[in-house]
N, C-alpha and C. Protein backbone atom coordinates (compact mmCIF):
# COMPACT_ATOMS: atom_id res chain seq x y z
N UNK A 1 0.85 -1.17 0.00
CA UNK A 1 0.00 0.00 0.00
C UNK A 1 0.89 1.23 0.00
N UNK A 2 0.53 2.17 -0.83
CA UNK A 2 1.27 2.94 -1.16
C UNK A 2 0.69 4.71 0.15
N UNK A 3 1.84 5.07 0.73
CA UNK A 3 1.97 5.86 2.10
C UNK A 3 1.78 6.61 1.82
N UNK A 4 1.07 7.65 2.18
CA UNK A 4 0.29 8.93 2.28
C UNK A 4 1.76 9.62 2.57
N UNK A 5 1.73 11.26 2.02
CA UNK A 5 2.27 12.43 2.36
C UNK A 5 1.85 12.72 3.74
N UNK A 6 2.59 12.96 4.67
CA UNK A 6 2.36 13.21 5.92
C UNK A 6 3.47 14.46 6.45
N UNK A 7 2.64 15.22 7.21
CA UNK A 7 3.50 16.38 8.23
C UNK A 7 3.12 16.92 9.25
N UNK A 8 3.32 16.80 10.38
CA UNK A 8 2.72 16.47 11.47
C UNK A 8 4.17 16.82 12.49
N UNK A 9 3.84 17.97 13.73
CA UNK A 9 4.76 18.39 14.36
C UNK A 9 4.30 17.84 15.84
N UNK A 10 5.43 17.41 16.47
CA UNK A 10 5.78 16.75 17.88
C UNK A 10 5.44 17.66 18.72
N UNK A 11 3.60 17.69 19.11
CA UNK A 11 2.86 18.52 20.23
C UNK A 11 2.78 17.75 21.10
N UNK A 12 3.15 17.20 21.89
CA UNK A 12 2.38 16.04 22.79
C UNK A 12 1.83 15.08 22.16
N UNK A 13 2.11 14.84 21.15
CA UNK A 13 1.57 13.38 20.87
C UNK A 13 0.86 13.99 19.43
N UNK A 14 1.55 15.41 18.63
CA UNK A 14 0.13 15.55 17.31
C UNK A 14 0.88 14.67 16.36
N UNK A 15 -0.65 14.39 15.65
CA UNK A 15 -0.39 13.22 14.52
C UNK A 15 0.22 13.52 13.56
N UNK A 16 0.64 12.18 12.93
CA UNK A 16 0.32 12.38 11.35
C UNK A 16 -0.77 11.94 10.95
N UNK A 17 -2.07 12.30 9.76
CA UNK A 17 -3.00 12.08 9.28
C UNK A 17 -3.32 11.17 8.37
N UNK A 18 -4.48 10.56 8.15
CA UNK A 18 -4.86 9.46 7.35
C UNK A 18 -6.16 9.57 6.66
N UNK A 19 -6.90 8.54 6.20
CA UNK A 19 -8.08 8.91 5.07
C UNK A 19 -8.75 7.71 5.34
N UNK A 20 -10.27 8.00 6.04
CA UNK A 20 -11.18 7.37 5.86
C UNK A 20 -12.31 7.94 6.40
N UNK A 21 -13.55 7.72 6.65
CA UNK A 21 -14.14 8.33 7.62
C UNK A 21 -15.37 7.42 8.35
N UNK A 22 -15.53 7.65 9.51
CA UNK A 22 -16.68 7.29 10.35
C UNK A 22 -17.33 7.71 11.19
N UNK A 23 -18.71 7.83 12.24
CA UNK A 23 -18.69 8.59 12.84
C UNK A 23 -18.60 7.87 13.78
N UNK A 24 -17.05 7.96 15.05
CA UNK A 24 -17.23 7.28 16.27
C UNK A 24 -17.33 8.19 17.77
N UNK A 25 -18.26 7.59 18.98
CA UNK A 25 -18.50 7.63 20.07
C UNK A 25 -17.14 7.78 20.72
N UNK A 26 -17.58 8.15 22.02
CA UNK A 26 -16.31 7.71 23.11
C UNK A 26 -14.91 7.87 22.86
N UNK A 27 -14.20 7.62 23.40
CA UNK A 27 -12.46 7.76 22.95
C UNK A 27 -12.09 6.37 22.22
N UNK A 28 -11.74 6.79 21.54
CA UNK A 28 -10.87 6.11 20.17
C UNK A 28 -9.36 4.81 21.33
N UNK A 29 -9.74 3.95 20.74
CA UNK A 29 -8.92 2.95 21.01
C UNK A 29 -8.21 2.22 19.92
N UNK A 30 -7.12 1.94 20.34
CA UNK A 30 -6.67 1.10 19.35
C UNK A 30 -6.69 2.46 18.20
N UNK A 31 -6.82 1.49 16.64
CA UNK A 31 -7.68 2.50 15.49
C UNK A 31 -9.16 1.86 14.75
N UNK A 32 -10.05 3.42 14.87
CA UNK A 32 -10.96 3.10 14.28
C UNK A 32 -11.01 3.08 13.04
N UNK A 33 -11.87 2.97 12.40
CA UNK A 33 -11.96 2.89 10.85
C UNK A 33 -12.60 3.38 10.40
N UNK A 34 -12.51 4.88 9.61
CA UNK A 34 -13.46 5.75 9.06
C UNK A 34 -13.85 5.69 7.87
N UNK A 35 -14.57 4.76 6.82
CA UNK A 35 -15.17 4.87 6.05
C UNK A 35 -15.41 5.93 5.30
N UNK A 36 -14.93 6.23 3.93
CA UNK A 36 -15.47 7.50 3.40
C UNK A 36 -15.14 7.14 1.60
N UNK A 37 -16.69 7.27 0.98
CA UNK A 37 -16.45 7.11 -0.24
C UNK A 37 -17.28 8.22 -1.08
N UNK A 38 -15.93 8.39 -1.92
CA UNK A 38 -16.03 9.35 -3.04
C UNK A 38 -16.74 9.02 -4.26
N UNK A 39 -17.90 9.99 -4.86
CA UNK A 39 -18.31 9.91 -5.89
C UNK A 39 -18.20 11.29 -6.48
N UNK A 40 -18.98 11.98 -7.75
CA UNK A 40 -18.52 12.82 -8.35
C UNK A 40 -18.59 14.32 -7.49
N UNK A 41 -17.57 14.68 -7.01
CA UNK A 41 -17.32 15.85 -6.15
C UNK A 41 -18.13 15.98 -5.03
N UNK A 42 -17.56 15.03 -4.45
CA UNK A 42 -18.62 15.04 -3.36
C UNK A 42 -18.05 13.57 -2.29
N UNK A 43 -17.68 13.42 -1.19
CA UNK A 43 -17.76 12.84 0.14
C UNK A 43 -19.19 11.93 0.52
N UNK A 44 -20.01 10.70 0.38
CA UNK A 44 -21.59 10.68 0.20
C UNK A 44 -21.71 10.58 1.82
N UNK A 45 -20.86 9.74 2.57
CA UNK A 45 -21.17 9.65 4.08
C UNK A 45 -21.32 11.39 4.48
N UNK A 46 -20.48 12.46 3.97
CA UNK A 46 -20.40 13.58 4.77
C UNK A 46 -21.43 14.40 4.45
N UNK A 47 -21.96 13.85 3.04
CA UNK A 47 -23.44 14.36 3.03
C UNK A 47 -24.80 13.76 3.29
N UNK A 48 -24.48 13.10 4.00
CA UNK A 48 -26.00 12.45 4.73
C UNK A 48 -26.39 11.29 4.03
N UNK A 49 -25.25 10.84 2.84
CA UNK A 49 -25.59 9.19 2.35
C UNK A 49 -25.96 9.89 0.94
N UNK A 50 -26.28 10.74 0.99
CA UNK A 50 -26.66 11.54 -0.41
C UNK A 50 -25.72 11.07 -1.73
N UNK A 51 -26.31 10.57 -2.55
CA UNK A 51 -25.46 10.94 -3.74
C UNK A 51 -26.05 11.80 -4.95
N UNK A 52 -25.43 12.55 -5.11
CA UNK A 52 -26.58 14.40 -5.82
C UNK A 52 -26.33 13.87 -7.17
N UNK A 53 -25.91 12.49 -7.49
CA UNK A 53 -25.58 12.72 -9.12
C UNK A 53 -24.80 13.53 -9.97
N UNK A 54 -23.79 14.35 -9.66
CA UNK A 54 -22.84 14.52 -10.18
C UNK A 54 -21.73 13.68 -11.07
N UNK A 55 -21.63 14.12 -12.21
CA UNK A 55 -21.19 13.48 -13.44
C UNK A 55 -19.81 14.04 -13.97
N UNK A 56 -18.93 14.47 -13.21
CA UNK A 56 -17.85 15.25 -13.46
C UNK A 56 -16.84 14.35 -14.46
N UNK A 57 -16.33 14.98 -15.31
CA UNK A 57 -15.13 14.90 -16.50
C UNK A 57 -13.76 15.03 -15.78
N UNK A 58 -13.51 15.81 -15.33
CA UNK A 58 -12.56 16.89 -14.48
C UNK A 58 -12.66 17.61 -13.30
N UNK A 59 -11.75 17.99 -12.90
CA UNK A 59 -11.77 18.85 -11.63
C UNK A 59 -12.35 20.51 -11.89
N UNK A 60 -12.48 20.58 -13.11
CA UNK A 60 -13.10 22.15 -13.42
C UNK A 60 -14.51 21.69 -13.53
N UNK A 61 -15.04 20.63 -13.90
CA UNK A 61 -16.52 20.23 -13.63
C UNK A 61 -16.58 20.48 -12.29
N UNK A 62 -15.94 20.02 -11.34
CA UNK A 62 -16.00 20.26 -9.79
C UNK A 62 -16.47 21.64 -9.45
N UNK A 63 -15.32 22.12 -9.70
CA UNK A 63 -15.04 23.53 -9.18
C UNK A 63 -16.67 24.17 -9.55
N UNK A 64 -17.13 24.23 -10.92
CA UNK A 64 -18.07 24.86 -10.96
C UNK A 64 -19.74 24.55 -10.24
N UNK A 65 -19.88 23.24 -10.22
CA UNK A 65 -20.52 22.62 -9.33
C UNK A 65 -20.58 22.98 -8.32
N UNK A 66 -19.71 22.93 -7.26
CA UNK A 66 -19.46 23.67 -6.09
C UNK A 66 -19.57 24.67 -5.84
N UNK A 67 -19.32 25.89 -7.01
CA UNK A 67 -19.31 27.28 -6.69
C UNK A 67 -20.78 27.41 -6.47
N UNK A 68 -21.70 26.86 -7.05
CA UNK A 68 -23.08 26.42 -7.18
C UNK A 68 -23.78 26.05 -5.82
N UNK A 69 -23.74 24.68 -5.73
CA UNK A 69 -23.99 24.37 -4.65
C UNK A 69 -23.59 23.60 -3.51
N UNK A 70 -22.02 23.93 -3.62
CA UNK A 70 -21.03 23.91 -2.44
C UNK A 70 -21.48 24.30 -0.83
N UNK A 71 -22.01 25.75 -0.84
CA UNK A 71 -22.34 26.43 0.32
C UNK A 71 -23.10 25.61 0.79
N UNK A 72 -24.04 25.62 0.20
CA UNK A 72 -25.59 24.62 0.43
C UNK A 72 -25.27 23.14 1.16
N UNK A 73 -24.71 22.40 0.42
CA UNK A 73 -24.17 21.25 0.61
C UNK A 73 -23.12 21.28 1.95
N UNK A 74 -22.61 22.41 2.23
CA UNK A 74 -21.77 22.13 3.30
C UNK A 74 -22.47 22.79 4.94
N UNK A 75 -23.83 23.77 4.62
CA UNK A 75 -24.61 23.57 5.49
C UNK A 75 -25.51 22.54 5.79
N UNK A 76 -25.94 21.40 5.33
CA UNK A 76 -26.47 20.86 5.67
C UNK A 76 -25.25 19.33 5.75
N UNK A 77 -24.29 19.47 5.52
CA UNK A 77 -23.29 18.19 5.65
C UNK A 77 -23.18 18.37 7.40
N UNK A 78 -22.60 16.95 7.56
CA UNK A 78 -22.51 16.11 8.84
C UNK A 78 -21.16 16.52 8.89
N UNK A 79 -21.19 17.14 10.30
CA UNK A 79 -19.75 17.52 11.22
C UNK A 79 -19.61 16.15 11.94
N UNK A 80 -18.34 15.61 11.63
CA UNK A 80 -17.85 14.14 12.38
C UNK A 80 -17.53 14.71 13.46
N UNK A 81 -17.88 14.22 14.54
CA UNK A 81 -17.50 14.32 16.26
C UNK A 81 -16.23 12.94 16.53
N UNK A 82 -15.43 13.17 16.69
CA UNK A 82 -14.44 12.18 17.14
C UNK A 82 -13.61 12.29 18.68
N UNK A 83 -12.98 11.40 19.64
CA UNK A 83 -12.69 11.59 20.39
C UNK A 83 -11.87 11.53 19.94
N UNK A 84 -10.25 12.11 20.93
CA UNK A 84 -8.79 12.15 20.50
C UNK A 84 -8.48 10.57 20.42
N UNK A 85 -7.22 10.47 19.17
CA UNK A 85 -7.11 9.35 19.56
C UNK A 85 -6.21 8.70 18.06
N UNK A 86 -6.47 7.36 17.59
CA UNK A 86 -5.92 7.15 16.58
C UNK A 86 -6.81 6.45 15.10
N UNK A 87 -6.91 6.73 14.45
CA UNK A 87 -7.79 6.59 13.38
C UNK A 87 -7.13 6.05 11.84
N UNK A 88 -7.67 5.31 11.37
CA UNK A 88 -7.61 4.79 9.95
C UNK A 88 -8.78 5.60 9.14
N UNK A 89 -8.56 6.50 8.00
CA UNK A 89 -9.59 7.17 7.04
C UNK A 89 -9.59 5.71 5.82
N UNK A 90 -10.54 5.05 5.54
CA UNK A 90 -10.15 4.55 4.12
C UNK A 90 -11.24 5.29 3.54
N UNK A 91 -10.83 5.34 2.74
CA UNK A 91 -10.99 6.62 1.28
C UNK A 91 -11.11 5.67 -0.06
N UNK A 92 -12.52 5.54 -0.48
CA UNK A 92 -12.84 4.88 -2.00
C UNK A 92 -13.37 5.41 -2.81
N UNK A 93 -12.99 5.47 -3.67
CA UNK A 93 -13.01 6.45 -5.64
C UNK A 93 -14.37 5.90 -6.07
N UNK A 94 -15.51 5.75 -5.57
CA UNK A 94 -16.26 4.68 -5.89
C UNK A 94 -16.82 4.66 -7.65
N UNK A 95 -17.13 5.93 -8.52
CA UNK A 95 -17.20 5.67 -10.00
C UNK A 95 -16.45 7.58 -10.56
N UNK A 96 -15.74 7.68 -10.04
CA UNK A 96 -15.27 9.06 -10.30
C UNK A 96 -14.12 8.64 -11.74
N UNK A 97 -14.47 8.93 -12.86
CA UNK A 97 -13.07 8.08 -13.57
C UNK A 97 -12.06 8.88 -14.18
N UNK A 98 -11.87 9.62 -13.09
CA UNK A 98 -10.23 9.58 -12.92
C UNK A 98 -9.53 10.10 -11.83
N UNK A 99 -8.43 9.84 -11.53
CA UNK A 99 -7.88 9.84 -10.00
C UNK A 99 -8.15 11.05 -9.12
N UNK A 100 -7.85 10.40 -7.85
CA UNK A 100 -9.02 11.41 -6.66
C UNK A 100 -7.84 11.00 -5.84
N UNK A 101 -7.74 12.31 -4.47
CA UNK A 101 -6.94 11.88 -3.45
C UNK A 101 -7.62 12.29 -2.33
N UNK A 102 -6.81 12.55 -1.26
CA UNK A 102 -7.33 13.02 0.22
C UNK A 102 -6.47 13.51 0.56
N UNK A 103 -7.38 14.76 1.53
CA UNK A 103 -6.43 15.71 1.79
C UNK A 103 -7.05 16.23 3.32
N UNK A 104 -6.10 15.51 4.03
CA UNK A 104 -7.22 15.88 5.75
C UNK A 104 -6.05 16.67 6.87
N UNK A 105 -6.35 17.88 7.68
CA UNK A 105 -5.13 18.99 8.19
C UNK A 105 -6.04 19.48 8.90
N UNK A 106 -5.22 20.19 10.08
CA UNK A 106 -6.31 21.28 10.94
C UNK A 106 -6.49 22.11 10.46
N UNK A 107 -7.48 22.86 10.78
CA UNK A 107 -8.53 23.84 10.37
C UNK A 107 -8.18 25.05 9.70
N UNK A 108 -6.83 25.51 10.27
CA UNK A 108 -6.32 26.71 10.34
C UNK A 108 -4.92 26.86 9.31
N UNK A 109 -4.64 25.18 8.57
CA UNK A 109 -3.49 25.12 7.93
C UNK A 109 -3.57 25.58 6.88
N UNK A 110 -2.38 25.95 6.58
CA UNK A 110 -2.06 27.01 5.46
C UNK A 110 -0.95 26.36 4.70
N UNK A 111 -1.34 25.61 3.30
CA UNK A 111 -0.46 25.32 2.52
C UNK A 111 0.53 26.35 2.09
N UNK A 112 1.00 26.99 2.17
CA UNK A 112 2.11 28.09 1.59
C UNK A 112 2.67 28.39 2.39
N UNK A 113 2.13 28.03 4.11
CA UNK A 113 3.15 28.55 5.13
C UNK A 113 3.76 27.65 5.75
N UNK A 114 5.44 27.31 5.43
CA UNK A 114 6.30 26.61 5.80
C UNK A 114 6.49 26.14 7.27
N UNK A 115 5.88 27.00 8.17
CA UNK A 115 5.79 26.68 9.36
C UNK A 115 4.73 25.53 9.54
N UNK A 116 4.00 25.73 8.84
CA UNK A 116 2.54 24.98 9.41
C UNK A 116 2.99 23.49 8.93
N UNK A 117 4.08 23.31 8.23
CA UNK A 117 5.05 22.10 7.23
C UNK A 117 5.40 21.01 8.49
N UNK A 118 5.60 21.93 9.80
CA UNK A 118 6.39 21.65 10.83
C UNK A 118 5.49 21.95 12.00
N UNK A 119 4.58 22.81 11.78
CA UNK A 119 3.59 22.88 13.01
C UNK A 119 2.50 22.46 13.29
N UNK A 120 2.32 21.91 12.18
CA UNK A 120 0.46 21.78 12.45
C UNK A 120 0.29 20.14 11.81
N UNK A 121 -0.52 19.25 11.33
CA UNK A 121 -0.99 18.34 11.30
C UNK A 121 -2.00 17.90 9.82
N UNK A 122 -1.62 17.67 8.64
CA UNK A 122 -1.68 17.16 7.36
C UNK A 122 -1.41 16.23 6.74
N UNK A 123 -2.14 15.36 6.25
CA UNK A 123 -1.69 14.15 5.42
C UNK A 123 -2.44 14.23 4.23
N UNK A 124 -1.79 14.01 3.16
CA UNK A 124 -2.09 14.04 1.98
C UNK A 124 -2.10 12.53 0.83
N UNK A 125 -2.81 12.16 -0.14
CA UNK A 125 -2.51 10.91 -0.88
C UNK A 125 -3.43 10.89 -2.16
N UNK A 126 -2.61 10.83 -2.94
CA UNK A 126 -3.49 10.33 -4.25
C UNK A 126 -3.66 9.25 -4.93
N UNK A 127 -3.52 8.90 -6.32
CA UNK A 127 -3.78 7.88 -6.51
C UNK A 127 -5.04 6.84 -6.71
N UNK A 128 -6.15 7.74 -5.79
CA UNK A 128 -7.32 7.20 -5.97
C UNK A 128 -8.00 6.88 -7.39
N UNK A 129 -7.68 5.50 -7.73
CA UNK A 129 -8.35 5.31 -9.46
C UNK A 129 -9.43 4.57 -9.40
N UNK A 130 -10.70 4.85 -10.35
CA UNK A 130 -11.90 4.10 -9.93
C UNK A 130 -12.04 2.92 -9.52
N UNK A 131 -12.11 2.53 -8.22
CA UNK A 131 -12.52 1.35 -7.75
C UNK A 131 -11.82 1.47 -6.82
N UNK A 132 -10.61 1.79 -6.53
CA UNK A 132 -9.63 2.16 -5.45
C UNK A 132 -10.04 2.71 -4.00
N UNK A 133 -8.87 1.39 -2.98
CA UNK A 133 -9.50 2.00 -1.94
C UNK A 133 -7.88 2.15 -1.13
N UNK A 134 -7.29 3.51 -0.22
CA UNK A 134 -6.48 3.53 0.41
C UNK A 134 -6.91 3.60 1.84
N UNK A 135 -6.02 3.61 2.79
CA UNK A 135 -6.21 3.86 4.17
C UNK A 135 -5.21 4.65 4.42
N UNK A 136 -5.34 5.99 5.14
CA UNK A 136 -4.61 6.93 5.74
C UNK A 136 -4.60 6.81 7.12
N UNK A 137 -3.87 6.81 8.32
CA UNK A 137 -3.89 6.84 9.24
C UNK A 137 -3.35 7.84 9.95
N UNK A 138 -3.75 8.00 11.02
CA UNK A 138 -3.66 9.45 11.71
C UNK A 138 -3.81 9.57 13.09
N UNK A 139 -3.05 10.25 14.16
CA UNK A 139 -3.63 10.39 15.71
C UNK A 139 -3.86 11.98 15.48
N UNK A 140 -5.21 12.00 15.74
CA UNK A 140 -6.09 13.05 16.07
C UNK A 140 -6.03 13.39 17.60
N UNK A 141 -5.80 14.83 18.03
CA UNK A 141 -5.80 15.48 18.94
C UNK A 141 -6.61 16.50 18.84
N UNK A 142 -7.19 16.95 19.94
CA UNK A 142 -8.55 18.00 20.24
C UNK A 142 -8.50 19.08 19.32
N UNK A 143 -9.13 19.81 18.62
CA UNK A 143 -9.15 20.93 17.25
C UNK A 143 -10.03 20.34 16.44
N UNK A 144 -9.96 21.40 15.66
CA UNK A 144 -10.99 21.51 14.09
C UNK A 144 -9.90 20.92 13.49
N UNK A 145 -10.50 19.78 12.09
CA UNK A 145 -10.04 19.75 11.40
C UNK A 145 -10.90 20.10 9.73
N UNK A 146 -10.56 19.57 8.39
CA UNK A 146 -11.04 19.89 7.78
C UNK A 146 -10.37 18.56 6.41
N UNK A 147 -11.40 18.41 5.47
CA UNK A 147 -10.90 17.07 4.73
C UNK A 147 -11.88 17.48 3.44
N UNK A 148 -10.95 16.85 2.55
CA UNK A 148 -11.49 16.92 1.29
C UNK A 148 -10.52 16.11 -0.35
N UNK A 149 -11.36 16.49 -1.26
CA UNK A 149 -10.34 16.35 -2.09
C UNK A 149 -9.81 17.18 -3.06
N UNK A 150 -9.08 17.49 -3.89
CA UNK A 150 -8.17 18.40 -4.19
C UNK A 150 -8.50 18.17 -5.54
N UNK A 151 -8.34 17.06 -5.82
CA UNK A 151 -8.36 15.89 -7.18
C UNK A 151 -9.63 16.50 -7.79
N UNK A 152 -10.19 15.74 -7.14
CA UNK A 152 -12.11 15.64 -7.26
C UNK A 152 -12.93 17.07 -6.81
N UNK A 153 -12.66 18.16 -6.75
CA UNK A 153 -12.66 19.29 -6.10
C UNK A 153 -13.69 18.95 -5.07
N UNK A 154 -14.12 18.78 -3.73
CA UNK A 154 -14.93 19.05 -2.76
C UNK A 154 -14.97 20.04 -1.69
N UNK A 155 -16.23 19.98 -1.15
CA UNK A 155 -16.31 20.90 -0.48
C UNK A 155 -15.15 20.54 1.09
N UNK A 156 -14.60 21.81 1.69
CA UNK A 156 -13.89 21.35 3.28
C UNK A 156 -15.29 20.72 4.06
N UNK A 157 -15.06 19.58 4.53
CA UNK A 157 -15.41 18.82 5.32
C UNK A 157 -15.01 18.56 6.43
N UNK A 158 -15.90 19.23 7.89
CA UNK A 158 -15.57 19.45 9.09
C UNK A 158 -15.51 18.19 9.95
N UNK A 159 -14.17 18.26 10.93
CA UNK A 159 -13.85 16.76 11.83
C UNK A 159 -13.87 17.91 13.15
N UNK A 160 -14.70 17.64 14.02
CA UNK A 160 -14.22 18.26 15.55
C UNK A 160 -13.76 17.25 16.24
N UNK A 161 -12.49 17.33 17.34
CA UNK A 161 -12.22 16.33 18.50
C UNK A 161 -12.32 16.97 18.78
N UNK A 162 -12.87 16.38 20.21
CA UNK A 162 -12.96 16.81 21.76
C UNK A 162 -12.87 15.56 22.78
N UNK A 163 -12.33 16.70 23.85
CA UNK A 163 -11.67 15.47 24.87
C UNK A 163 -10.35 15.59 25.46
């Protein structure tokens, strides 16, 4: 299995990040396993099981889609509640045809700022080709995070820990 991009700075225990999604209870043991499958620009667990039918070519099909009804879609999407802890994301391309990745970081990270390279908490992976399924793994500590794909353009998709 091919290893996720990871960067993740030594807070007490902050992670490096992974790709799947689920919604779990209680504090995280061991690792859970977050389930999360991709169809055309769009996350379907983070939208309520929804699949809106989206038929995307490309990532500029995305983009415009979204500019559309992105907002919409991300008010009524499901904020994952997780306790701190350690987590497996697997992440599946389920008919998107052509490659999709994951891209899951705290809330506040800033790709362009070299610090955040070293301070803050991101894992990245592509590769996703239709039918494809990876697992990202990650120890999550208390904060916002935020997940999506880059590939497949989606909307940021909210992770809170607490605890």
């Amino acid at each position: 299995m091919e290893k996720p991009m990871s960067h993740a700075i030594p807070r007490l225990a902050l992670a490096a990040f992974g790709g799947a999604l689920m919604l779990a209870a209680g504090s995280a043991s061991a690792q859970e396993v977050i389930t999360l499958n991709q169809t055309g620009c769009q996350f379907l667990e983070s939208e309520n099981g929804i699949d809106r039918g989206f038929t995307p070519k490309s990532a500029n099909d995305c983009n415009a889609i979204n500019a559309d009804t992105g907002a919409e879609r991300l008010a009524e999407a499901k904020v994952l509640e997780l306790a701190p802890g350690d987590y497996i994301f697997r992440v599946s391309n389920t008919d998107v045809p052509y490659e999709l990745g994951f891209w899951l970081r705290e809330s506040d990270y800033q790709l362009g700022n070299p610090l955040h390279k070293l301070t803050k908490t991101s894992i990245s992976g592509g590769g996703l080709a239709q039918g494809t399924t990876k697992d990202y793994e990650v120890e999550l500590a208390p904060g916002e995070y935020l997940y999506s794909c880059p590939l497949n353009p989606t909307p940021n998709y909210k992770i809170v820990v607490k605890g």
